[in-house]
Protein backbone atom coordinates (compact mmCIF):
# COMPACT_ATOMS: atom_id res chain seq x y z
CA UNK A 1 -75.74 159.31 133.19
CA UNK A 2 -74.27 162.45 134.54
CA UNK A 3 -73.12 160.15 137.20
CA UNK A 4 -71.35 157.95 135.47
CA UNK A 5 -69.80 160.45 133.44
CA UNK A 6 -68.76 162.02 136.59
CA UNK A 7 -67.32 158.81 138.28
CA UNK A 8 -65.53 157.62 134.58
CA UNK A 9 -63.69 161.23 133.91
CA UNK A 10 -61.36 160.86 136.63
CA UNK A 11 -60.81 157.11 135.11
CA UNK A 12 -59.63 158.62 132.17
CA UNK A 13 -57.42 161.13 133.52
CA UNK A 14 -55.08 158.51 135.16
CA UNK A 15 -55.68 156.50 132.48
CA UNK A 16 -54.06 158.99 130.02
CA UNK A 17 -51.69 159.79 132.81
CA UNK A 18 -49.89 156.58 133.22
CA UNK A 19 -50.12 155.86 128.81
CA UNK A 20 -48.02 159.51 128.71
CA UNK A 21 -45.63 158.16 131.42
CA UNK A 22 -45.45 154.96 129.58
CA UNK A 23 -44.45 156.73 126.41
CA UNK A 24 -41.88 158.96 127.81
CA UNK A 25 -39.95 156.45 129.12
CA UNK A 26 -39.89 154.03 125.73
CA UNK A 27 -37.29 156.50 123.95
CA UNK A 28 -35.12 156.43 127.44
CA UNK A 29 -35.39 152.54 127.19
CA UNK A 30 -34.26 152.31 123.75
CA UNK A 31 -31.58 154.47 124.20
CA UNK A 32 -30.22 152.29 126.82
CA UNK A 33 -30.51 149.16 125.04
CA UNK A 34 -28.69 151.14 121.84
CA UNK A 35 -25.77 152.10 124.16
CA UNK A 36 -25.27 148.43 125.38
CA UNK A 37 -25.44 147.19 121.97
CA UNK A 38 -22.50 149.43 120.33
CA UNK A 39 -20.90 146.35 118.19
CA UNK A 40 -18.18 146.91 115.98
CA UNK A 41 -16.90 149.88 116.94
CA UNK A 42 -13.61 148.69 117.66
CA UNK A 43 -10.80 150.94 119.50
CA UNK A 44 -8.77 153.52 118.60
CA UNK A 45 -6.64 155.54 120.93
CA UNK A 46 -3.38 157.86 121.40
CA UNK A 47 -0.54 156.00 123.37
CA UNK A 48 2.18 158.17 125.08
CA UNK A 49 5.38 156.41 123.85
CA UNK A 50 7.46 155.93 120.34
CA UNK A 51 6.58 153.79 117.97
CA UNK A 52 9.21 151.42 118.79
CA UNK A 53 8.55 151.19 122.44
CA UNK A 54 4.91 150.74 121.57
CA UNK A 55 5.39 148.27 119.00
CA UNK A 56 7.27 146.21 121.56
CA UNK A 57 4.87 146.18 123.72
CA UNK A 58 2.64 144.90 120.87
CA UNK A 59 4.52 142.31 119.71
CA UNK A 60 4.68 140.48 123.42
CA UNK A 61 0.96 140.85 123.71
CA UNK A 62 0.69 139.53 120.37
CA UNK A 63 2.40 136.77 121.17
CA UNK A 64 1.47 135.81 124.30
CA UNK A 65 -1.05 133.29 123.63
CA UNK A 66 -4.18 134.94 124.69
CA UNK A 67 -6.90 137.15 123.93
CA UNK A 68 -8.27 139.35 126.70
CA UNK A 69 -11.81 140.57 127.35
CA UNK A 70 -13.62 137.17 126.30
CA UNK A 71 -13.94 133.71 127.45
CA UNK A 72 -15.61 130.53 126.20
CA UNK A 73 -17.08 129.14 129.41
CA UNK A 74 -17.74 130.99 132.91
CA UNK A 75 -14.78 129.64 134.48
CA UNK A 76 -11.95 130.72 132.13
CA UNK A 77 -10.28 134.28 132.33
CA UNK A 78 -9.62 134.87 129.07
CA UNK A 79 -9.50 132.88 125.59
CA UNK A 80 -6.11 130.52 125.14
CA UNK A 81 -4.51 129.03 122.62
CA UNK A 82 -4.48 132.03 120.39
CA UNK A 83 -1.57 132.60 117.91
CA UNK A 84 0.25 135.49 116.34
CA UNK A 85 -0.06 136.05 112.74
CA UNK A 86 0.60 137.90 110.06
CA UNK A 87 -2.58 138.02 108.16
CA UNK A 88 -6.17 137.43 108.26
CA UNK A 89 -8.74 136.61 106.25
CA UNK A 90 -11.58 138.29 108.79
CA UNK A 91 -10.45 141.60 108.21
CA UNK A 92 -10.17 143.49 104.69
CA UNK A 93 -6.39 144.30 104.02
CA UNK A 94 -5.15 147.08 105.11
CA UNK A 95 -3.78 149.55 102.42
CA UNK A 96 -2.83 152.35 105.03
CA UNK A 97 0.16 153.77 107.06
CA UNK A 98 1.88 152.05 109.68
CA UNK A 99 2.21 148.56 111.16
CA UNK A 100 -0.40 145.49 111.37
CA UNK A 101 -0.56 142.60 113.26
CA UNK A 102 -2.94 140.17 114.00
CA UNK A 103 -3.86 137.76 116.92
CA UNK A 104 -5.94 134.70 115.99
CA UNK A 105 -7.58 132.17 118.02
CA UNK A 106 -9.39 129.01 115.71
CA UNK A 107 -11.79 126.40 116.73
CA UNK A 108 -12.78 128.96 119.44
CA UNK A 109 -16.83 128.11 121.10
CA UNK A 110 -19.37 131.05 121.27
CA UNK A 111 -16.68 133.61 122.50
CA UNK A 112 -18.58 136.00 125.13
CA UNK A 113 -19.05 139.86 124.54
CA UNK A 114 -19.51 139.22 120.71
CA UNK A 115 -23.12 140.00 119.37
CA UNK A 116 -25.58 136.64 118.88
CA UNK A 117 -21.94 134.80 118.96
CA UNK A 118 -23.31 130.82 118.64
CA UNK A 119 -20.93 128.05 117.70
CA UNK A 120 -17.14 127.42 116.63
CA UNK A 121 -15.57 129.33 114.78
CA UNK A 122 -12.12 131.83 114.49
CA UNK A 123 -11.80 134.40 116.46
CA UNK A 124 -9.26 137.55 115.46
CA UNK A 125 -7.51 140.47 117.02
CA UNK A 126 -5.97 143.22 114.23
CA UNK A 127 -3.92 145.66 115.49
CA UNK A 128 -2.54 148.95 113.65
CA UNK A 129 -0.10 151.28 115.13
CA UNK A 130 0.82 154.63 113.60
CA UNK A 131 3.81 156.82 114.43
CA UNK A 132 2.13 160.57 115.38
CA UNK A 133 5.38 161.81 116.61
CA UNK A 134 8.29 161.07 118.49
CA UNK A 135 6.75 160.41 121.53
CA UNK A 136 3.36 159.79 120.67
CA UNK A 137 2.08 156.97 118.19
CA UNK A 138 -1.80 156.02 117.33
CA UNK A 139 -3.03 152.06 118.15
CA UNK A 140 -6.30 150.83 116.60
CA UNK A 141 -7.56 147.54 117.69
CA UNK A 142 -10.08 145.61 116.16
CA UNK A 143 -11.68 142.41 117.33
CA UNK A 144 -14.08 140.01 115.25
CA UNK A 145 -15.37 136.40 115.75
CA UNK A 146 -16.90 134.49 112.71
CA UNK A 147 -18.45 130.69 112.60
CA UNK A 148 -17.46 128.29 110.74
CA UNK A 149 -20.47 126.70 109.44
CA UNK A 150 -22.44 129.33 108.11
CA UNK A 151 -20.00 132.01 107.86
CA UNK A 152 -21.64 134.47 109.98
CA UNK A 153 -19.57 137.43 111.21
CA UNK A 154 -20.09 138.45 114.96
CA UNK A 155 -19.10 141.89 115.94
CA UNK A 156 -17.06 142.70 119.56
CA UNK A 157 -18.52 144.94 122.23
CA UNK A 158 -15.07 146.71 122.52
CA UNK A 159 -14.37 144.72 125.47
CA UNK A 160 -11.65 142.45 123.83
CA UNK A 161 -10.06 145.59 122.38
CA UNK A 162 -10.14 147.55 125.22
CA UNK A 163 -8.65 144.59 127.71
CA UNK A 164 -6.06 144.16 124.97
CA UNK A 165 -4.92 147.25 125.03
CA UNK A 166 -4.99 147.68 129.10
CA UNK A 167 -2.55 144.67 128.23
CA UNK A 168 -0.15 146.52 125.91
CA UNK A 169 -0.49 149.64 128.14
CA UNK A 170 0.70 147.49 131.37
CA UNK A 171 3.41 146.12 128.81
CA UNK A 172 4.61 149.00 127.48
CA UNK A 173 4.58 150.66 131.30
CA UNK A 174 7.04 147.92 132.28
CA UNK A 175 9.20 148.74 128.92
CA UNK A 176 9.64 152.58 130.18
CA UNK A 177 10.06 151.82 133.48
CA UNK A 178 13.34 149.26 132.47
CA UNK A 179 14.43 152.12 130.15
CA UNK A 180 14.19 154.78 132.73
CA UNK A 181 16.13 152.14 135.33
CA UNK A 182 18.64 151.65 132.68
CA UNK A 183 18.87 155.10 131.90
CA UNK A 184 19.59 155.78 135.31
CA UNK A 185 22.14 153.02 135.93
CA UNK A 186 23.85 154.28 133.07
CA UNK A 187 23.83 157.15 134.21
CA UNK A 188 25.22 156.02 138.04
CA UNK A 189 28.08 154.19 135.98
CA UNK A 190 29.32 157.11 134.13
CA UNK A 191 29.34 158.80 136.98
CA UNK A 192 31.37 155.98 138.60
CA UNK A 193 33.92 155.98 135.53
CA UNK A 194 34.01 159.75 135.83
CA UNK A 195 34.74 159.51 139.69
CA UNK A 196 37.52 156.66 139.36
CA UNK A 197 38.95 158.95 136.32
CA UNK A 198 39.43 161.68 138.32
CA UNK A 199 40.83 159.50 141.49
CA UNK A 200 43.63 157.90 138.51
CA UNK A 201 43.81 160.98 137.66
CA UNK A 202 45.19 162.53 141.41
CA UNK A 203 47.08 159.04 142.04
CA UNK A 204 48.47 159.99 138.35
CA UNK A 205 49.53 163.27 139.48
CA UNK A 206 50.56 162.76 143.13
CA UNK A 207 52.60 159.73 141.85
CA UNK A 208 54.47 162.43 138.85
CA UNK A 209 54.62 164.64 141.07
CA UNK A 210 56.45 162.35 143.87
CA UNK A 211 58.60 161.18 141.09
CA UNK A 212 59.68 164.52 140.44
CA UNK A 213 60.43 165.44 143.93
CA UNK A 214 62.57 162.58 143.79
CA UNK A 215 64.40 162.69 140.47
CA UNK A 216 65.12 166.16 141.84
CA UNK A 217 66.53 165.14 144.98
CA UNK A 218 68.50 162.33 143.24
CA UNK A 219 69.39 165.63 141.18
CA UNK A 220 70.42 167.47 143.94
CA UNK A 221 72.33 164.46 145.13
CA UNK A 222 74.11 163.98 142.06
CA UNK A 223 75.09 167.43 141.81
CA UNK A 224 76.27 167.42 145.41
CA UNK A 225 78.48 164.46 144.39
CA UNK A 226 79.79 165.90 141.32
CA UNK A 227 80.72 169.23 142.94
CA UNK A 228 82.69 167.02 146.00
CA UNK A 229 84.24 165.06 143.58
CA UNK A 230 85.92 168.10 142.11
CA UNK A 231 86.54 169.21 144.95
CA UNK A 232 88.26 166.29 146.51
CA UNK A 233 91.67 165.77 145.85
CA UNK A 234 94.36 162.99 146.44
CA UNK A 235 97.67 163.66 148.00
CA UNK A 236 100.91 162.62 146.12
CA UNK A 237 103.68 160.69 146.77
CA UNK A 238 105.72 160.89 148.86
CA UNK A 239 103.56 162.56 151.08
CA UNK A 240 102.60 166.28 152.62
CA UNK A 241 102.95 168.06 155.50
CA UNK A 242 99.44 169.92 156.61
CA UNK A 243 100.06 173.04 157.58
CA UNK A 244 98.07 175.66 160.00
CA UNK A 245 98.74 178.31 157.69
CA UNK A 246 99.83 178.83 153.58
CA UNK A 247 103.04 179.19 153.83
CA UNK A 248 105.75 176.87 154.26
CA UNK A 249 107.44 178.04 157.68
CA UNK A 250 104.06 177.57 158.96
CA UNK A 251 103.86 174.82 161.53
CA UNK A 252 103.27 171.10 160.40
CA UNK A 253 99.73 169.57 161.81
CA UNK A 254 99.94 166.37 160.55
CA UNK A 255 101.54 164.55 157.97
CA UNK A 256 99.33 162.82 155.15
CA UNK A 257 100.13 159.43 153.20
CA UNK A 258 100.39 159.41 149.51
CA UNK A 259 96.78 158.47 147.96
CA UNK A 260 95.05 160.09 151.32
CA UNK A 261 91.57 161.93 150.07
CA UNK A 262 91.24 165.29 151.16
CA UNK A 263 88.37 168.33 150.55
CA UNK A 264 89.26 171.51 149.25
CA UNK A 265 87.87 174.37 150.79
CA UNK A 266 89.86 177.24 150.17
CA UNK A 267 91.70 177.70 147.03
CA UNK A 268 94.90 180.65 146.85
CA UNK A 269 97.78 180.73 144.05
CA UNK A 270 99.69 178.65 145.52
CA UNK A 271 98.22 176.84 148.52
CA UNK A 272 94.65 174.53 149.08
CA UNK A 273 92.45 175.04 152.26
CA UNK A 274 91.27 171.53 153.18
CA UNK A 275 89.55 169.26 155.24
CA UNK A 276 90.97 165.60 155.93
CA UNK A 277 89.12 162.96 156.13
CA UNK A 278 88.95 162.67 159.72
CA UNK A 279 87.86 166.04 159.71
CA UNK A 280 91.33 168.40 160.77
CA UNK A 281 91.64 171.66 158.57
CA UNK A 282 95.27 172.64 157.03
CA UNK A 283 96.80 174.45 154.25
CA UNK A 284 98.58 171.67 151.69
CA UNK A 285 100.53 173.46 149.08
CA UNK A 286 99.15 173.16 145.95
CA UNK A 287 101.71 170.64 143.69
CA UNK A 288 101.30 168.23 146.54
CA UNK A 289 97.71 166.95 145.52
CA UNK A 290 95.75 166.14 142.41
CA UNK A 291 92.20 165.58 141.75
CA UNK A 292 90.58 162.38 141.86
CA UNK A 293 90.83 159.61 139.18
């Protein structure tokens, strides 16, 4: 007996050992199995952009057909076919803040990553975005497929809300980046309208002042003119006598025609200094010319 006893304890030992290990590890099990079976949860996140910008981005995911995160058979991608909307019947309505939108996909079969999904049914995406400030806004997405036939609501595994939004995120990326490229070719224009203002502006300035240069040489021309003509004078008729010196015993250099043009250089009482027109300088007495017509 003592024998026995002392071949069956160690029995027992590992016995108990291996029911304790056994036991510890139940709680880790369930916990695992609770974590992969989070249904319903849905997805709820901050999104760096405005409103507007967001809610672009929204609205072309919304209506683009398809729902991510979920197929109906191994092959597919993603779920077709799906419609925007501005309602749905799945979801309670929504008495909050903000915007709602809905995606909606009927006659959909056993959509994957929705708990115990079995048969056809609908299938809908709700979407709410908030406005948290100027450049931030909230974005809740919820995602729910219910059968037809018996009415039974499936919950998602967050995997259609969170590929929907890596959709709206990739869409809304694509809307800043065209701002900012916009932004920046505005930006390269003005600076182009600013350049070619300031190039008029120089051609604008050279050309004024090149126009002044010459309405003051024209001036100067003019003035020039003006000042020969009243200096030029005409001689009379009959005649006159140029003289090498003002006085009339001086001797004759040449005689002039009536209506010859001469320039007056030297004015006395009684006697002009001038220059013919072929260049010879006299004295012509004074009553012997007259200024031009």
């Amino acid at each position: 007996m003592r024998f026995f006893l002392e071949q069956s304890c160690p029995r027992r030992s590992s016995l108990a050992i291996v029911l304790m290990l056994l036991l510890s590890t139940v709680p880790l099990f369930a916990r695992e199995k609770s974590k992969k079976e989070e249904y319903g949860l849905g997805y709820s996140t901050e999104v760096p952009g405005p409103e507007p910008e967001v809610l672009q981005a929204l609205q072309e995911v919304v209506n683009n057909g398809i729902i991510e995160g979920s197929k109906e058979y191994s092959k597919d991608k993603y779920i077709e076919k799906a419609a925007a909307a501005d309602s749905s019947p799945l979801f309670p309505q929504w008495t909050g803040s903000g915007k709602v939108l809905y995606k909606v996909r009927t006659k959909v079969l056993s959509p994957t990553n929705f708990k115990d999904s079995n048969d056809e049914g609908t299938l809908a995406v709700r979407y709410i975005l908030q406005s948290k400030t100027p450049d931030k806004s909230i974005l809740r997405i919820d995602a729910v497929f219910v059968e037809d036939f018996r009415h039974i609501v499936h919950a998602s595994n967050g995997s259609v809300e969170s590929a929907e939004y890596k959709d709206i995120q990739d869409h809304l990326e694509s809307i800043q980046l065209k701002k900012k490229e916009a932004a920046e070719g505005e930006k390269r224009r003005q600076e182009e309208l600013a350049k070619q203002s300031l190039e008029q502006k120089r051609q604008q300035e050279q050309a004024a002042e090149l126009a002044s240069a010459q309405t003051s040489t024209e001036s100067l021309e003019q003035h020039v003119q003006n000042l020969r003509h009243q200096l030029e004078r005409v001689v009379k008729s009959p005649g006159a006598d140029l003289k090498s010196a003002p006085f009339h015993s001086a001797t004759n250099l040449k005689s002039l025609q009536p209506g010859a043009e001469v320039l007056v250089l030297i004015t006395s009482t009684y006697w002009y200094g001038v220059e013919t027109e072929d260049g010879q300088h006299g004295w012509i007495s004074r009553g012997q010319l007259e200024p031009l017509p």
